[in-house]
Protein backbone atom coordinates (compact mmCIF):
# COMPACT_ATOMS: atom_id res chain seq x y z
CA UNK A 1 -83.02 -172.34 185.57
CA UNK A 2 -81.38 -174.31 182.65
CA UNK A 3 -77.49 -172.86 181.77
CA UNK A 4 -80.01 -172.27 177.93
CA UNK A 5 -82.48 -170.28 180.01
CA UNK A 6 -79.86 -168.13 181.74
CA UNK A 7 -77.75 -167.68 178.59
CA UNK A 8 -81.06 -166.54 176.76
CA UNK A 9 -82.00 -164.17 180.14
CA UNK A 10 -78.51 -162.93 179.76
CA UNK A 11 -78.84 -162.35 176.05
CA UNK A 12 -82.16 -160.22 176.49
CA UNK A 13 -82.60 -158.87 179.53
CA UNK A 14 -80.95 -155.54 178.76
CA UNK A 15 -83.34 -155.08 175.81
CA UNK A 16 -86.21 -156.22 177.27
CA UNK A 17 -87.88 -154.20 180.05
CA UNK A 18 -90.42 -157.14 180.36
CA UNK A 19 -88.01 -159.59 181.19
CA UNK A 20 -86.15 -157.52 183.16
CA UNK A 21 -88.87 -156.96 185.41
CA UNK A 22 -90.15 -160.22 185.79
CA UNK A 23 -86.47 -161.69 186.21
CA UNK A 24 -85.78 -159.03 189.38
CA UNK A 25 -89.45 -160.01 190.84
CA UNK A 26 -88.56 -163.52 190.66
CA UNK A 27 -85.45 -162.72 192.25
CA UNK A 28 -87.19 -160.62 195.45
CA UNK A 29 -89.89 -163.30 195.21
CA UNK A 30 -86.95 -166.00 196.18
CA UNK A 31 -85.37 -164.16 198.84
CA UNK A 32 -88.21 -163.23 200.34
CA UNK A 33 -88.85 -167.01 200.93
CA UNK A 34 -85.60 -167.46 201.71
CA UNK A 35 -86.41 -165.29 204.60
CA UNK A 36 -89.39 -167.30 205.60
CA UNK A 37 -87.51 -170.38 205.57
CA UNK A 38 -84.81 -169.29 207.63
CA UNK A 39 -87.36 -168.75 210.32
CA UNK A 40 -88.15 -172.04 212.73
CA UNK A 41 -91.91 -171.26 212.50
CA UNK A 42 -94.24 -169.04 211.00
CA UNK A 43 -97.17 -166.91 212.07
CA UNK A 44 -100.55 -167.66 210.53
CA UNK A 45 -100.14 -163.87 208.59
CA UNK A 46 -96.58 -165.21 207.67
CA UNK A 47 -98.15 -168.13 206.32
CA UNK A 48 -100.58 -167.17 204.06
CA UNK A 49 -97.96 -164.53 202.85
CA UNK A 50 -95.36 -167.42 201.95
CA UNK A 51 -98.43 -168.87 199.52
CA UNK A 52 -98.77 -165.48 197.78
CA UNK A 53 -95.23 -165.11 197.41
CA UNK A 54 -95.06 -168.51 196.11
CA UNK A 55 -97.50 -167.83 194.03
CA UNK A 56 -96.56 -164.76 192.41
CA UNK A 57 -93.09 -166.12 192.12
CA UNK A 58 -95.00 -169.21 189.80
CA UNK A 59 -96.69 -167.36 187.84
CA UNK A 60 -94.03 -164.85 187.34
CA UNK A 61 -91.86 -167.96 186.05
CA UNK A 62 -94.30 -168.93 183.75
CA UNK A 63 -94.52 -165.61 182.01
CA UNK A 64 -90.60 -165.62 181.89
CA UNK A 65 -91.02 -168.95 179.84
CA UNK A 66 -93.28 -167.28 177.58
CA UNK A 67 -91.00 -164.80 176.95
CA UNK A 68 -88.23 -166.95 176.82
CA UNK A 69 -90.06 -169.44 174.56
CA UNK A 70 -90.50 -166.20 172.12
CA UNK A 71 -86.68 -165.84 171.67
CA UNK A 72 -86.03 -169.56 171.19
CA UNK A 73 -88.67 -169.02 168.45
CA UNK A 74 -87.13 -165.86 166.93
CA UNK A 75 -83.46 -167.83 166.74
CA UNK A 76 -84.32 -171.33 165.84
CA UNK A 77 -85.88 -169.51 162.62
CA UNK A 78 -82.94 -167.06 161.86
């Protein structure tokens, strides 16, 4: 994340329960796969569980950018 991105997270997060959800999902989402790639092989299960992870962690990114892209909105115009 950009130092603008994390100064804007920091900014909102306390007054945003949407953000603040999505910002401690990513979070799990990344140690979690930090878990899996600590590991010198995977099962098959473990596998196709590192792809959903992935993939919730991406799409819970993008929403964070939509949210974030909101606030750059609501300063760049005040």
């Amino acid at each position: 994340m950009e130092k603008a991105d994390e100064e804007l997270v920091a900014r909102w997060i306390d007054q945003d329960p949407e953000l603040k959800r999505h910002i401690d999902e990513h979070r799990e989402f990344e140690r979690q796969l930090e878990e899996f790639n600590r590991r010198p092989y995977l099962t098959a299960d473990e596998t196709v569980e590192r792809r959903r992870i992935q993939k919730l962690k991406l799409a819970g990114r993008d929403r964070i950018e939509q949210i974030l892209a909101r606030y750059r909105a609501k300063e760049q115009s005040a």
